[in-house]
Protein backbone atom coordinates (compact mmCIF):
# COMPACT_ATOMS: atom_id res chain seq x y z
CA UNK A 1 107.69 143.98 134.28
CA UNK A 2 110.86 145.23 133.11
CA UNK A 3 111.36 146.22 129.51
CA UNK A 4 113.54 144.95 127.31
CA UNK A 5 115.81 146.64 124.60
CA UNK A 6 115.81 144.22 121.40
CA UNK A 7 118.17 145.11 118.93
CA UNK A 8 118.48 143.63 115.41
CA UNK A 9 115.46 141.41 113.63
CA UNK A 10 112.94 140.19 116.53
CA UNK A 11 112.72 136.07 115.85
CA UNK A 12 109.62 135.49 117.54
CA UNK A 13 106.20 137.28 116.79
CA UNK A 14 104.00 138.11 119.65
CA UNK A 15 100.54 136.53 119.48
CA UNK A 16 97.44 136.52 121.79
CA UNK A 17 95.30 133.48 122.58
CA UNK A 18 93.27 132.22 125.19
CA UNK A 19 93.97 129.24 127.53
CA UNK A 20 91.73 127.20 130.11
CA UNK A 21 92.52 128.09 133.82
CA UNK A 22 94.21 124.39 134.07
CA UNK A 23 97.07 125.31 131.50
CA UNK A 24 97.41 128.54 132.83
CA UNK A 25 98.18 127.04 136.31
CA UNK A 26 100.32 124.51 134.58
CA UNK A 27 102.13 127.19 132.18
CA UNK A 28 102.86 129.21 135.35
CA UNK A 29 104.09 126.10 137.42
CA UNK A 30 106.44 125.14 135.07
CA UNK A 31 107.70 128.76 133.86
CA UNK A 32 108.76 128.90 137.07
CA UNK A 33 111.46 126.61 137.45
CA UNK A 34 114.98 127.27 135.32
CA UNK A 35 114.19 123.57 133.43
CA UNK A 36 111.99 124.76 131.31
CA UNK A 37 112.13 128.69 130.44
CA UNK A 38 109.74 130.88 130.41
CA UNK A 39 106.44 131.02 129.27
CA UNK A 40 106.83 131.42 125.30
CA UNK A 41 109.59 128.84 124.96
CA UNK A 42 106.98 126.06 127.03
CA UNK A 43 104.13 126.93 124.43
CA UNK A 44 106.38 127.49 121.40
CA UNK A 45 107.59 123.48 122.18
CA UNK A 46 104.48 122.67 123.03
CA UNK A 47 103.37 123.74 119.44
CA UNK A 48 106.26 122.39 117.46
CA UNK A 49 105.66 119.12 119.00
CA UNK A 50 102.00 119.19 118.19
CA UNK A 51 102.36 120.25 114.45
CA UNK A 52 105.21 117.77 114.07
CA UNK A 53 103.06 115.09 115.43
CA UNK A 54 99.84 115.85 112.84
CA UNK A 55 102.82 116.44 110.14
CA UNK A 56 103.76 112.23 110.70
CA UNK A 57 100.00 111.44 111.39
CA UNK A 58 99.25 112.95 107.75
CA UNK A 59 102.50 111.29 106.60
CA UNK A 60 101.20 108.06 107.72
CA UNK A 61 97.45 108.04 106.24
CA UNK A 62 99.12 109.20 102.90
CA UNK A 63 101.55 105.89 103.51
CA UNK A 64 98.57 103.91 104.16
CA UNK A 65 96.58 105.47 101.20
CA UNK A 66 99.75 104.09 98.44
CA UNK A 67 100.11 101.16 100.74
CA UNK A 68 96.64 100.08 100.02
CA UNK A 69 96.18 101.37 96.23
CA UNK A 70 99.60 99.06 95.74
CA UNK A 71 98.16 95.81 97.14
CA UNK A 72 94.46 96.50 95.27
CA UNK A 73 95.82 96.64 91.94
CA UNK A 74 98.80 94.19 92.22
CA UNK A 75 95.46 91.98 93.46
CA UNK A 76 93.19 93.14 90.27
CA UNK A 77 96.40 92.11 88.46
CA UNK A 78 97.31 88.26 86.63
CA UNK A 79 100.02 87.89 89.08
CA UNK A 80 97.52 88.82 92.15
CA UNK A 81 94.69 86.50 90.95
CA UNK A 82 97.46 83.82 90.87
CA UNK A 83 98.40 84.54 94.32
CA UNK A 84 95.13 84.56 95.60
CA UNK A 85 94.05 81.08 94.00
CA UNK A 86 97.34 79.83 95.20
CA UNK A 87 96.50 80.61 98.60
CA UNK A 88 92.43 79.90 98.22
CA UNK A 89 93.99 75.88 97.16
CA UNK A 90 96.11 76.06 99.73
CA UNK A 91 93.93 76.38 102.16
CA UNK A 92 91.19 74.14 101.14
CA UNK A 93 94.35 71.47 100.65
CA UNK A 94 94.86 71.73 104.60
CA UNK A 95 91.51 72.01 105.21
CA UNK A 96 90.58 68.63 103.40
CA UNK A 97 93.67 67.09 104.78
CA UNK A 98 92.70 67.58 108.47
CA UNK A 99 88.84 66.98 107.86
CA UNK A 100 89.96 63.56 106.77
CA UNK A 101 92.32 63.16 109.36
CA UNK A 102 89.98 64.43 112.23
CA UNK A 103 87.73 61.98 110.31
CA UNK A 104 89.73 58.99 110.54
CA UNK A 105 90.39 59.90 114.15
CA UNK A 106 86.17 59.68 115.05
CA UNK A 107 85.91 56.28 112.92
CA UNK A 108 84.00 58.33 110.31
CA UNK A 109 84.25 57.32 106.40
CA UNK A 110 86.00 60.00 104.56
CA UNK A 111 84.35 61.00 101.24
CA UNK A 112 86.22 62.83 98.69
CA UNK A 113 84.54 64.57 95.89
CA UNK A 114 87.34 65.45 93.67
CA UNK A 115 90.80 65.41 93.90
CA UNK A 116 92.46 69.13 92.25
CA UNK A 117 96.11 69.11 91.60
């Protein structure tokens, strides 16, 4: 292998690691062609991709985290328990409306308890 003069600062920092005969193969495969560069530039992209990927995954969870805090205390709050009636009524409304209509359809009497407005 040739050597190579650098002069001025050196931007990468050479580092040793160990890889699985299967990436080795694919490293050389694709080092080999003039699409991709050599072997450094493959596993420095290879890297950057991979920490910028766990970067948004942590992004995310911490998104999810506030997400859910927001929603538990705007439901612990007046305005959340009002929702959450609203909606409860809501759906026992349509529920009672289409018991009595299914009802009616069979023949059946429909009983009504209590009426809530």
């Amino acid at each position: 292998m040739p050597q190579v003069e650098f002069k001025g600062k050196r931007t990468t920092k050479p580092v040793g690691f160990s890889l699985s005969p299967y990436l080795v193969e694919k490293l050389d495969e694709y080092a080999g062609t003039d699409k991709y560069g050599n072997k450094s530039s493959i596993a420095s992209q290879a890297l950057y991709e991979f920490f910028a990927r766990e970067e948004m995954r942590n992004e995310n969870r911490e998104i999810e985290t506030n997400v859910q805090e927001g929603i538990q205390e705007y439901l612990h709050s007046p305005e959340g328990r009002a929702l959450i009636k609203s909606v409860i009524m809501e759906a026992f409304t349509h529920s009672d409306e289409e018991h009595a209509r299914e009802s009616k359809k069979k023949g059946k009497p429909v009983i009504v308890d209590e009426i809530i407005e």
